[in-house]
N, C-alpha and C. Protein backbone atom coordinates (compact mmCIF):
# COMPACT_ATOMS: atom_id res chain seq x y z
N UNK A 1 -5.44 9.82 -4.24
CA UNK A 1 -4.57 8.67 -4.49
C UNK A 1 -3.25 9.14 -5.10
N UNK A 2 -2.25 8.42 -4.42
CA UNK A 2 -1.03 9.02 -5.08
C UNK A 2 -1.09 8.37 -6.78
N UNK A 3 -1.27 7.25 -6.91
CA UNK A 3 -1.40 6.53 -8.41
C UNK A 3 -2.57 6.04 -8.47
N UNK A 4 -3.00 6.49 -9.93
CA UNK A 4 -4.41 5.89 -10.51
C UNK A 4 -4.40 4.30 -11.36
N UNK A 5 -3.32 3.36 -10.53
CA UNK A 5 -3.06 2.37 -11.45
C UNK A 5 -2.90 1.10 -10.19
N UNK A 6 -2.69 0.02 -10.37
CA UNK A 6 -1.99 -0.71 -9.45
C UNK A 6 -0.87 -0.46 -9.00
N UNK A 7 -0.20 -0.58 -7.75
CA UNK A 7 1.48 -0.36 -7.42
C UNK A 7 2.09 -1.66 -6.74
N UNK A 8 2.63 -1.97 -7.27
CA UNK A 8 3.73 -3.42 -6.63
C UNK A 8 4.35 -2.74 -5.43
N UNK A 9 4.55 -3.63 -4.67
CA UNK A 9 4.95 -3.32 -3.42
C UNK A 9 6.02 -3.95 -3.13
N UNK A 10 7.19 -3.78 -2.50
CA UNK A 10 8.05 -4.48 -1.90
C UNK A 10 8.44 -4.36 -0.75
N UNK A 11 9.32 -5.56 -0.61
CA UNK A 11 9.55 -6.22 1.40
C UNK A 11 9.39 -4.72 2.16
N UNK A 12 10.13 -3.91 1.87
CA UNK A 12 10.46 -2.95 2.50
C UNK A 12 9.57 -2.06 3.22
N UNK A 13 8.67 -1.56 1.97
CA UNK A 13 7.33 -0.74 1.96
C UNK A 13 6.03 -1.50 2.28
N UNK A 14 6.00 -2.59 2.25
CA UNK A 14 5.14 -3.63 2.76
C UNK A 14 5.32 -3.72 4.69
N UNK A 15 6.65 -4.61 5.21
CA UNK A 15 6.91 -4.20 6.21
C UNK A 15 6.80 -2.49 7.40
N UNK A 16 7.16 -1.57 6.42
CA UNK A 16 6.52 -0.49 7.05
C UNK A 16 4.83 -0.36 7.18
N UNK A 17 4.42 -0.66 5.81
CA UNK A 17 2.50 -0.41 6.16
C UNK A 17 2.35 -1.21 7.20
N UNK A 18 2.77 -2.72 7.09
CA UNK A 18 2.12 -3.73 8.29
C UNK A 18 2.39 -2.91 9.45
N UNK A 19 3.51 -2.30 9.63
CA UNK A 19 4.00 -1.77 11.28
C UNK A 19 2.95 -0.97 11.75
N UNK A 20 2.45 0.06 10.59
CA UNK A 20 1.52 1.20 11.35
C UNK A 20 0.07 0.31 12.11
N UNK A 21 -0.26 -1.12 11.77
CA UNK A 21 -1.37 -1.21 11.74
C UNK A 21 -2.67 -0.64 10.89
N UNK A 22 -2.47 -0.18 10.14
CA UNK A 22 -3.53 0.92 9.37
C UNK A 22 -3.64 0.57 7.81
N UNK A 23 -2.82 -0.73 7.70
CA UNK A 23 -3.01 -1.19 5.97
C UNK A 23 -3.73 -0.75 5.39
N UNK A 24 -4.88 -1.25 5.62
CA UNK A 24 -6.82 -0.78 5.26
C UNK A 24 -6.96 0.30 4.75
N UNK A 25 -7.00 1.25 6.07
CA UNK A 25 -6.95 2.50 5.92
C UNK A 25 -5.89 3.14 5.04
N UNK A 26 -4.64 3.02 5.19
CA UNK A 26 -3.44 3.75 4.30
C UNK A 26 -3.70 2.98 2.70
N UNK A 27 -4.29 2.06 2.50
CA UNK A 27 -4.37 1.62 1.02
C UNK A 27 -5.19 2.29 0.17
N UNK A 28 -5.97 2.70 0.73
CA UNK A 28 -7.13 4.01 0.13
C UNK A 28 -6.48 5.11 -0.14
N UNK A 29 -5.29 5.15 -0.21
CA UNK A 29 -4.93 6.83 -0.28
C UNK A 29 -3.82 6.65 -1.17
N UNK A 30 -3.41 5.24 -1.50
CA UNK A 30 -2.29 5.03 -2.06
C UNK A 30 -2.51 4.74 -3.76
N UNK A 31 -3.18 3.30 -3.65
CA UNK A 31 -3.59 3.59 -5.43
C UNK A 31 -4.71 2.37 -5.47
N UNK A 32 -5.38 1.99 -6.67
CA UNK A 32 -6.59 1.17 -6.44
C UNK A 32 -6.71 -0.38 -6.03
N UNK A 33 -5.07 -0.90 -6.05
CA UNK A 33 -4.36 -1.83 -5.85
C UNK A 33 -3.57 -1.82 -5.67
N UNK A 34 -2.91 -2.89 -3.92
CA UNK A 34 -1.64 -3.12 -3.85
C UNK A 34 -0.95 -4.72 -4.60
N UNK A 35 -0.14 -4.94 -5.01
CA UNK A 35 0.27 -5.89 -5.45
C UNK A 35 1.73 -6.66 -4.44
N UNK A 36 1.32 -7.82 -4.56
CA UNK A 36 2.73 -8.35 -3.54
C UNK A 36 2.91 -9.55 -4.13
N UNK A 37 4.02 -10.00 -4.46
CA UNK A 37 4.61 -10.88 -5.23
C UNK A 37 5.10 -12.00 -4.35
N UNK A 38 5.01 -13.15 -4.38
CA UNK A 38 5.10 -14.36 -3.92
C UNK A 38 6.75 -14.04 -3.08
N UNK A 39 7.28 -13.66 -3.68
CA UNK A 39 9.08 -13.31 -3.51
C UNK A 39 8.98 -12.00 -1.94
N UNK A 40 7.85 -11.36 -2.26
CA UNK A 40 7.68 -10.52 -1.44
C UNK A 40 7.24 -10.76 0.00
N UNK A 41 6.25 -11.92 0.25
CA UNK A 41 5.26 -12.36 0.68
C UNK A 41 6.36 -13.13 1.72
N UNK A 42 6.41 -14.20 0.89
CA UNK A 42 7.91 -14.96 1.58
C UNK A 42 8.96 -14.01 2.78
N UNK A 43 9.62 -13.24 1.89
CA UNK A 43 10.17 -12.70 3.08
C UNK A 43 9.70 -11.40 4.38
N UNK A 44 8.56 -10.93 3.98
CA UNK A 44 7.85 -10.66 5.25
C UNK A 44 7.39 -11.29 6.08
N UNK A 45 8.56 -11.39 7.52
CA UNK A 45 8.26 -12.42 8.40
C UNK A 45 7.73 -11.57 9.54
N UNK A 46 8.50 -11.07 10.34
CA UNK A 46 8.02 -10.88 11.19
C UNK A 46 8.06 -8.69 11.35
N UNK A 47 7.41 -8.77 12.46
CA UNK A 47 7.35 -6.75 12.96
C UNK A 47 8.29 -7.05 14.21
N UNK A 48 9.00 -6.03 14.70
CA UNK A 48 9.35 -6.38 16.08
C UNK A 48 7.97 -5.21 17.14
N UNK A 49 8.51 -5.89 18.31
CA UNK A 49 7.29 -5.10 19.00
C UNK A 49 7.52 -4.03 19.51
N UNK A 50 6.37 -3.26 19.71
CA UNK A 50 6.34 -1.43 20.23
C UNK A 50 7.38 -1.95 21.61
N UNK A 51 6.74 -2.85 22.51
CA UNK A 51 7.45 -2.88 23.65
C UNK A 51 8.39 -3.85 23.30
N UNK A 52 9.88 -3.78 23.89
CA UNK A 52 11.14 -4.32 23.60
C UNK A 52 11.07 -5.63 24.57
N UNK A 53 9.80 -5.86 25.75
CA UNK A 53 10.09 -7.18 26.34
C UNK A 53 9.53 -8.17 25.50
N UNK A 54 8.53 -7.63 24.41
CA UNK A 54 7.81 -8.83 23.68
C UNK A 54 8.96 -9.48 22.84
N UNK A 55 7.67 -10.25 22.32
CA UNK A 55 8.47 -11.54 21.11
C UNK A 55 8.03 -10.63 19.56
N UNK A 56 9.27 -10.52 18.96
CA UNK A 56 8.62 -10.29 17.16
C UNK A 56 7.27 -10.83 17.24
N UNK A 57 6.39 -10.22 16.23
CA UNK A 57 4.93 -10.53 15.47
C UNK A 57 5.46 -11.52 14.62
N UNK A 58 4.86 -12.46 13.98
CA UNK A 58 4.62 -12.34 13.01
C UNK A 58 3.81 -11.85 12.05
N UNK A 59 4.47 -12.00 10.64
CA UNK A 59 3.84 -11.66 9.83
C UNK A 59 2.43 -12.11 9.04
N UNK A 60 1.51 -12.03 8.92
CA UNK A 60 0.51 -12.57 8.51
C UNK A 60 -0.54 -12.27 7.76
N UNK A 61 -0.12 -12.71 6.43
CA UNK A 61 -0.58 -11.59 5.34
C UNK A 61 -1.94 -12.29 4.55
N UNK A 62 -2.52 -13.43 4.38
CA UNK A 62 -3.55 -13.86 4.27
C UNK A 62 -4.87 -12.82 4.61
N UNK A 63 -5.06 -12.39 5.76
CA UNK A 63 -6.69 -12.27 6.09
C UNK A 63 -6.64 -10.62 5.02
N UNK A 64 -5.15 -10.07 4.71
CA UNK A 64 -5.24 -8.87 3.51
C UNK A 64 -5.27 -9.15 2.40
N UNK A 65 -4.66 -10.56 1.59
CA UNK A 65 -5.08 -11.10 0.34
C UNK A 65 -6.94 -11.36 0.48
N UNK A 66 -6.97 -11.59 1.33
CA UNK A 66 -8.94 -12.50 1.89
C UNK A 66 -10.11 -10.97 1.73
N UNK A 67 -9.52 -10.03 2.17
CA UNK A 67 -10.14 -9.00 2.15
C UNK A 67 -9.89 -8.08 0.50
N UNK A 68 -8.54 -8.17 -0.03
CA UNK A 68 -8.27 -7.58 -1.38
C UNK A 68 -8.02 -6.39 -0.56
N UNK A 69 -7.64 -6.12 0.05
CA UNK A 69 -6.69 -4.74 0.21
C UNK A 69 -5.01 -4.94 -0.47
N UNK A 70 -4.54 -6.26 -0.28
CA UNK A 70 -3.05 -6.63 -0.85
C UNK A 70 -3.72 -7.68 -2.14
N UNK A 71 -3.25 -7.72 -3.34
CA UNK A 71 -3.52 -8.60 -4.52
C UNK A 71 -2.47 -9.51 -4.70
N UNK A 72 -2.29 -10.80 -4.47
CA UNK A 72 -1.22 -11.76 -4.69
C UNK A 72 -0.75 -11.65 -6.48
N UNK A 73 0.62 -11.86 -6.69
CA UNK A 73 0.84 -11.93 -8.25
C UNK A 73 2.23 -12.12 -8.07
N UNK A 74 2.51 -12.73 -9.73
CA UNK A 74 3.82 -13.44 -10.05
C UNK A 74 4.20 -13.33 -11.02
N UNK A 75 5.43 -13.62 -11.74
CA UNK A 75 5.56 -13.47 -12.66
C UNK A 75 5.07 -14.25 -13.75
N UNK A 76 4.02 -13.80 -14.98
CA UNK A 76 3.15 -14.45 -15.62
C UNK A 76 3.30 -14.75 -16.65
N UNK A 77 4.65 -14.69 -16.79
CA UNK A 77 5.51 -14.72 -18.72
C UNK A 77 6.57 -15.02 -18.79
N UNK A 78 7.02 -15.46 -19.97
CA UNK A 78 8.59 -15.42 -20.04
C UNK A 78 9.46 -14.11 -19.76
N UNK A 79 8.87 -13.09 -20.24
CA UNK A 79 9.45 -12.12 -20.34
C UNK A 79 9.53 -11.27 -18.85
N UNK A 80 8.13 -11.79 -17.69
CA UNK A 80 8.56 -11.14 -16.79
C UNK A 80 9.98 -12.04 -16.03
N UNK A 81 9.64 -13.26 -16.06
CA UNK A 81 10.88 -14.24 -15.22
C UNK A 81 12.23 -14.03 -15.91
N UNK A 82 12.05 -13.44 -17.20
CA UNK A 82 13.56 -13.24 -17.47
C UNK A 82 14.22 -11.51 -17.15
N UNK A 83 13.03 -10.59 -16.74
CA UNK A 83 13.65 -9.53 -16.14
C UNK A 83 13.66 -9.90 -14.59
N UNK A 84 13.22 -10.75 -13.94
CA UNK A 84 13.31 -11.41 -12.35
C UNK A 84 14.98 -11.83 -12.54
N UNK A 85 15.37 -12.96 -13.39
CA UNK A 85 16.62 -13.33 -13.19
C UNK A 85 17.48 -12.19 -13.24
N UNK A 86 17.77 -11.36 -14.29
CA UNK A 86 18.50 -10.52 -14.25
C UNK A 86 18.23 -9.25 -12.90
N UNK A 87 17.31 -9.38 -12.96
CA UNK A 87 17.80 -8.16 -11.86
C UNK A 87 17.65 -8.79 -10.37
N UNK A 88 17.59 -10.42 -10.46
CA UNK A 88 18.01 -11.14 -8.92
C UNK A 88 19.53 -10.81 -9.05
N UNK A 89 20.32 -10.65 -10.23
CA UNK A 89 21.76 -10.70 -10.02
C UNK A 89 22.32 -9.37 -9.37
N UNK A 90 21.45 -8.55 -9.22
CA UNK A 90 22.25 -7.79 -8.06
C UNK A 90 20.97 -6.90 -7.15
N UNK A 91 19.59 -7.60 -7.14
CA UNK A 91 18.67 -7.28 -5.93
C UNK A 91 18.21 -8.71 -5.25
N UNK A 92 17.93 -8.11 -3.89
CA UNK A 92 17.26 -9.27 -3.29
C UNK A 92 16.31 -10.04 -4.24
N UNK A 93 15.64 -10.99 -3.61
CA UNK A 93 14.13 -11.73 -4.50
C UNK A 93 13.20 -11.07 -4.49
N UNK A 94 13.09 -10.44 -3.35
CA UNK A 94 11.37 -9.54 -3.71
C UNK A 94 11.59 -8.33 -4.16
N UNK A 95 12.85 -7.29 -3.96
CA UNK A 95 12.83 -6.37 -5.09
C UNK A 95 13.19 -6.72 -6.27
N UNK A 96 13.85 -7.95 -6.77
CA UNK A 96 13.60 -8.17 -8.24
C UNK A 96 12.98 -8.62 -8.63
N UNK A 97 11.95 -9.44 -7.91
CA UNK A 97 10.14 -9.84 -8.31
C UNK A 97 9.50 -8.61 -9.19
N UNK A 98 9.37 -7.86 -7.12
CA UNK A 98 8.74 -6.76 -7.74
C UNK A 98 9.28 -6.00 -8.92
N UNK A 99 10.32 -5.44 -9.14
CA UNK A 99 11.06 -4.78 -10.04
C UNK A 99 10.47 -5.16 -11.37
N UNK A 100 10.82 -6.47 -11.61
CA UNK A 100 10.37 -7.21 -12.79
C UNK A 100 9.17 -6.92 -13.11
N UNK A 101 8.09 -7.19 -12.19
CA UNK A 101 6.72 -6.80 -12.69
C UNK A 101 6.16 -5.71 -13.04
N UNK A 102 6.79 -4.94 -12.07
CA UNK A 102 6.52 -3.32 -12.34
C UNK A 102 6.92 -2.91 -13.52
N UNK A 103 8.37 -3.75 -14.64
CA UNK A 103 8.70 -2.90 -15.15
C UNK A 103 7.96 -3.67 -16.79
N UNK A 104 7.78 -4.83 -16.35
CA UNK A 104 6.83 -5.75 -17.90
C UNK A 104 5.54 -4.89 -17.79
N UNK A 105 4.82 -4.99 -16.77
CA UNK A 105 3.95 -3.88 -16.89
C UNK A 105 3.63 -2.72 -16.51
N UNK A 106 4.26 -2.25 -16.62
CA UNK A 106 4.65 -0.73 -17.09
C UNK A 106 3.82 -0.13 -15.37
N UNK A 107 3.86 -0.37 -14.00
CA UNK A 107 2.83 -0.22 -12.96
C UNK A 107 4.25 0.56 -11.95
N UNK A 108 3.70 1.82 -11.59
CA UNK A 108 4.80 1.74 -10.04
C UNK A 108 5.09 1.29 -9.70
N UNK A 109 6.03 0.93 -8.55
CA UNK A 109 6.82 0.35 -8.00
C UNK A 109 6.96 0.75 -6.18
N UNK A 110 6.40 0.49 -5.41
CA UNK A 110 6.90 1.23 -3.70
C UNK A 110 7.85 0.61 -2.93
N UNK A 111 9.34 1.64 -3.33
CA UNK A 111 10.34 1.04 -2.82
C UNK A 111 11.07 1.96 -1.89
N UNK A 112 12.09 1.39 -1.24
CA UNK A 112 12.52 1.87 0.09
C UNK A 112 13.98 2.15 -0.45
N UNK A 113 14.38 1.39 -1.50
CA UNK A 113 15.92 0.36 -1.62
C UNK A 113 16.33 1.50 -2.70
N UNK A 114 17.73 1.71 -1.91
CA UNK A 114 18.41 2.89 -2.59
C UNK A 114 18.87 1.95 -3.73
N UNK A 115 19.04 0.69 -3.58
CA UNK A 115 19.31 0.01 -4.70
C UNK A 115 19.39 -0.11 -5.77
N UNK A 116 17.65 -0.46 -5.24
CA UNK A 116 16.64 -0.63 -5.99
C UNK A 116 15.95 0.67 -7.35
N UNK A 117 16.05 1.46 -6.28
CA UNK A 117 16.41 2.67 -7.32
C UNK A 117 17.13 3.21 -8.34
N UNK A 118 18.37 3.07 -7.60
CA UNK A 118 19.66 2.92 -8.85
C UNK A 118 19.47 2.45 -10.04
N UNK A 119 18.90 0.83 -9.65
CA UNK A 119 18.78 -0.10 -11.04
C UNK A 119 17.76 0.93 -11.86
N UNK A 120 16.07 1.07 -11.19
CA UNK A 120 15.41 1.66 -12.07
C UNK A 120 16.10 2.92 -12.75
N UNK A 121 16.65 3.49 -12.21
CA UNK A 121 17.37 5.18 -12.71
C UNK A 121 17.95 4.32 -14.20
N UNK A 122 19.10 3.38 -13.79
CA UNK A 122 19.98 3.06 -14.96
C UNK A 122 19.15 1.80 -15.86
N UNK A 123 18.05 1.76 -15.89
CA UNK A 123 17.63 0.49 -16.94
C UNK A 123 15.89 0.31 -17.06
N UNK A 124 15.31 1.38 -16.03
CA UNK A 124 13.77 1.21 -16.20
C UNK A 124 13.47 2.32 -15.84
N UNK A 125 13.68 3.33 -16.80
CA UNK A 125 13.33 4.67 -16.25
C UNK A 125 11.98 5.14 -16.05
N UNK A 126 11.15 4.11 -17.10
CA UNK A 126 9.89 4.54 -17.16
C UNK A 126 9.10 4.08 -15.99
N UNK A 127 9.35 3.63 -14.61
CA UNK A 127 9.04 3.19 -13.77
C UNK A 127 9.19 4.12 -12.86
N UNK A 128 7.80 4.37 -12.13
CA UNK A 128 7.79 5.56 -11.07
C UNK A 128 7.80 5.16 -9.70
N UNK A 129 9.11 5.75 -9.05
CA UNK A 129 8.68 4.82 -7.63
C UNK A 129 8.14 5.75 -6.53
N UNK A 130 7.54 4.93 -5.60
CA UNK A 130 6.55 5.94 -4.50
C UNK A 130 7.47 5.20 -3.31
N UNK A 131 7.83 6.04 -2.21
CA UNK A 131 8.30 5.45 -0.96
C UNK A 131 7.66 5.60 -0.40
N UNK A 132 7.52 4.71 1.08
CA UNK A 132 7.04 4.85 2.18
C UNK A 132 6.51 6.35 2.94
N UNK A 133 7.74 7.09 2.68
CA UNK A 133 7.70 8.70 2.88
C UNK A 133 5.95 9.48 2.29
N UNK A 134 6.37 9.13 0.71
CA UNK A 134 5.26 9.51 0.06
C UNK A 134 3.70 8.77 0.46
N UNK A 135 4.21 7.62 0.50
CA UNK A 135 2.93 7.13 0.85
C UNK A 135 2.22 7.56 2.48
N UNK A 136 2.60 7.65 3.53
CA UNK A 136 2.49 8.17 4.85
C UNK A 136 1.89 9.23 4.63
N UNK A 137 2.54 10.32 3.85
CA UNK A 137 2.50 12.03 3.64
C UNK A 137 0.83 12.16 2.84
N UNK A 138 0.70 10.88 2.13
CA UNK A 138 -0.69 11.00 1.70
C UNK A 138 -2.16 10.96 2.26
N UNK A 139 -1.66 9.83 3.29
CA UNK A 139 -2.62 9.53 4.28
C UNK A 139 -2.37 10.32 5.15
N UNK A 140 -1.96 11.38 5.53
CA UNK A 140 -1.79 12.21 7.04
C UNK A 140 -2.56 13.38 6.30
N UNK A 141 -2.69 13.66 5.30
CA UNK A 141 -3.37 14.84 4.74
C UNK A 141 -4.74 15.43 5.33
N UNK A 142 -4.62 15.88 6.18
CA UNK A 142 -5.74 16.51 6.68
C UNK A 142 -6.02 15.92 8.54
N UNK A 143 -5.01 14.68 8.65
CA UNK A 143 -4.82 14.35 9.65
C UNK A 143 -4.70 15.02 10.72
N UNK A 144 -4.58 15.10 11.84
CA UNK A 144 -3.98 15.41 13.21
C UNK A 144 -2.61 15.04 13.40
N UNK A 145 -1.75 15.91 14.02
CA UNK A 145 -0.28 15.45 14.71
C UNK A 145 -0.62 14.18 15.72
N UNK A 146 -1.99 14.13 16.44
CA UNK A 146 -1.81 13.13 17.77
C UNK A 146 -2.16 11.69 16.72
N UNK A 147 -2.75 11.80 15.40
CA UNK A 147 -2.98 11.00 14.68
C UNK A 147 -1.35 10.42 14.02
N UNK A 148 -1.16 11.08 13.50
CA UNK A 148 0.46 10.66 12.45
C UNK A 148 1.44 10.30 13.36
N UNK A 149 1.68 11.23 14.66
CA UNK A 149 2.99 11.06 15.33
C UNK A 149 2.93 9.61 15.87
N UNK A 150 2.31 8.97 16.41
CA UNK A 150 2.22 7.41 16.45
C UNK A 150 2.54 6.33 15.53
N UNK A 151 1.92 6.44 14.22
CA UNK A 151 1.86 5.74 12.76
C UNK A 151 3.50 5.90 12.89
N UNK A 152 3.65 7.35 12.40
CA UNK A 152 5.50 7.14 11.89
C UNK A 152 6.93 6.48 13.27
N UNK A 153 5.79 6.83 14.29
CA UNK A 153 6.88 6.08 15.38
C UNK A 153 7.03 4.47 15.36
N UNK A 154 5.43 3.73 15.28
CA UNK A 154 5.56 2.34 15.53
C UNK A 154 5.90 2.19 13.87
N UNK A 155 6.67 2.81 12.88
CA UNK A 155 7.23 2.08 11.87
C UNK A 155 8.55 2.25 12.27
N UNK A 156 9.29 3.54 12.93
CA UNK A 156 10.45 3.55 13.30
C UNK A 156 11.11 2.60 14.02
N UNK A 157 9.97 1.97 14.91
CA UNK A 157 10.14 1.21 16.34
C UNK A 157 10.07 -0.14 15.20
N UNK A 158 8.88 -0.32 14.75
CA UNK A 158 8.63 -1.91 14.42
C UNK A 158 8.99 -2.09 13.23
N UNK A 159 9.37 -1.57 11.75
CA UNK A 159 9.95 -1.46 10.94
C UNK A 159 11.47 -1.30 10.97
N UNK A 160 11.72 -0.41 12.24
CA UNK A 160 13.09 0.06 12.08
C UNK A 160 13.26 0.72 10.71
N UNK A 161 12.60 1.47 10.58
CA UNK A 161 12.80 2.50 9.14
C UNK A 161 12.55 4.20 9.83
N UNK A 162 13.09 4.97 8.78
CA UNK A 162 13.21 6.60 8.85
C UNK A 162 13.81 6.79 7.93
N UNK A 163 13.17 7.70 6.79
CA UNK A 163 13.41 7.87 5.62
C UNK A 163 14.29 8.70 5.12
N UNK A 164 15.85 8.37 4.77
CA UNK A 164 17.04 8.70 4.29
C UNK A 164 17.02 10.25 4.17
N UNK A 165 18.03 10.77 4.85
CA UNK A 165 18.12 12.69 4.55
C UNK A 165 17.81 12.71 3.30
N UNK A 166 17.81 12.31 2.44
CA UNK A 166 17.85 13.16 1.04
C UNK A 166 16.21 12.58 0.03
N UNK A 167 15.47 12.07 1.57
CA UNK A 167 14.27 12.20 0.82
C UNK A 167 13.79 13.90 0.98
N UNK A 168 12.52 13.48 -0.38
CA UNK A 168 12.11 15.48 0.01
C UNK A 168 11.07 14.96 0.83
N UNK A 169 10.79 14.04 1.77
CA UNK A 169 9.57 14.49 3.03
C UNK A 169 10.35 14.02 4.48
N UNK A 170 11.53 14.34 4.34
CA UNK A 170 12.32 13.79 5.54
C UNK A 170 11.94 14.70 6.71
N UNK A 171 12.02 15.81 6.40
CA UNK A 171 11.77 16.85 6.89
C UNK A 171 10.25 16.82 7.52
N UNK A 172 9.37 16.55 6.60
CA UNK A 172 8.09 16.21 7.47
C UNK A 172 7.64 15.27 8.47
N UNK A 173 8.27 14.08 7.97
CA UNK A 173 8.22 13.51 8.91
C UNK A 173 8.95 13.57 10.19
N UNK A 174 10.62 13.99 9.92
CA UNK A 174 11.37 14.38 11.22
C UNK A 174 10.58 15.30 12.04
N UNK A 175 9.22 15.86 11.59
CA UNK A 175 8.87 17.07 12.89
C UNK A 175 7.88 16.00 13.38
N UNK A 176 7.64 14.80 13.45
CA UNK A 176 6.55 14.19 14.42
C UNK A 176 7.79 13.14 15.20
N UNK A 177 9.00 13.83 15.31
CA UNK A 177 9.89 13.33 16.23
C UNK A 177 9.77 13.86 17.66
């Protein structure tokens, strides 16, 4: 497991797991709980499809709250809704959901958002974030190439994500290009 704790999740890193199809499976490798925040939930709408004649998926995140692979949560205090407002003033809603929660209780954070980062660097340092990158790189561990090279394509394709040069697993993943 990359974290021995719960990890909040946001739009970003949420939207990539849904793409691989493999939630289930990739949540076991990640930490003992995922967390997704109402703010989060909301704006995961849709995947687009592997093939370009289809229609977007939607999103449909119920039968993973029903099973407890994803844990629904909100902000449960004054103190988390008043780090939500402030850091809605310069992040979306679901990274300052998540943000907020992660940072009242002290839990990772799996973010995508160079932003989002920034803020934690300059005001929540004690908050560890895991990307998509990291999280993938965990579950491929011991994997097959005919196994991974698929996963990281239908997030490229249906996420529309590929993880910024100046991650340190860019490189790993760029070789299942």
């Amino acid at each position: 497991m990359i974290v021995q704790q719960a990890l909040v999740v946001d739009t970003c890193v949420l939207i990539n797991l849904l793409a691989t199809e493999r939630l289930d499976e990739i949540a076991l490798h990640v930490a003992p709980g995922l967390l997704v925040c109402s703010a989060v939930a909301s704006e995961s709408i849709y995947l687009r499809p592997l093939d370009v004649t289809q229609q977007p998926e939607q999103v449909v995140l119920d039968p993973f709250f029903e099973s407890k692979i994803l844990t629904a949560c909100d902000c449960d205090n004054e103190a988390e809704e008043e780090l939500y407002v402030n850091y809605a003033l310069v992040l979306d809603d679901g990274e300052a959901m998540s943000l907020a929660i992660a940072h009242a209780r002290k839990l990772p954070l799996a973010t995508d958002e160079k932003k989002a980062t920034r803020v934690i660097r300059d005001s929540a340092k004690h908050i560890r974030v895991v990307s998509t990158s990291e999280i993938l790189h965990a579950w491929a561990t011991g994997k097959g190439r005919g196994e991974i090279k698929p996963v990281l394509e239908a997030i490229g394709i249906r996420a529309r994500f590929r993880p910024p040069d100046d991650d340190p697993l860019v490189a790993w993943w760029n070789s299942f290009s």
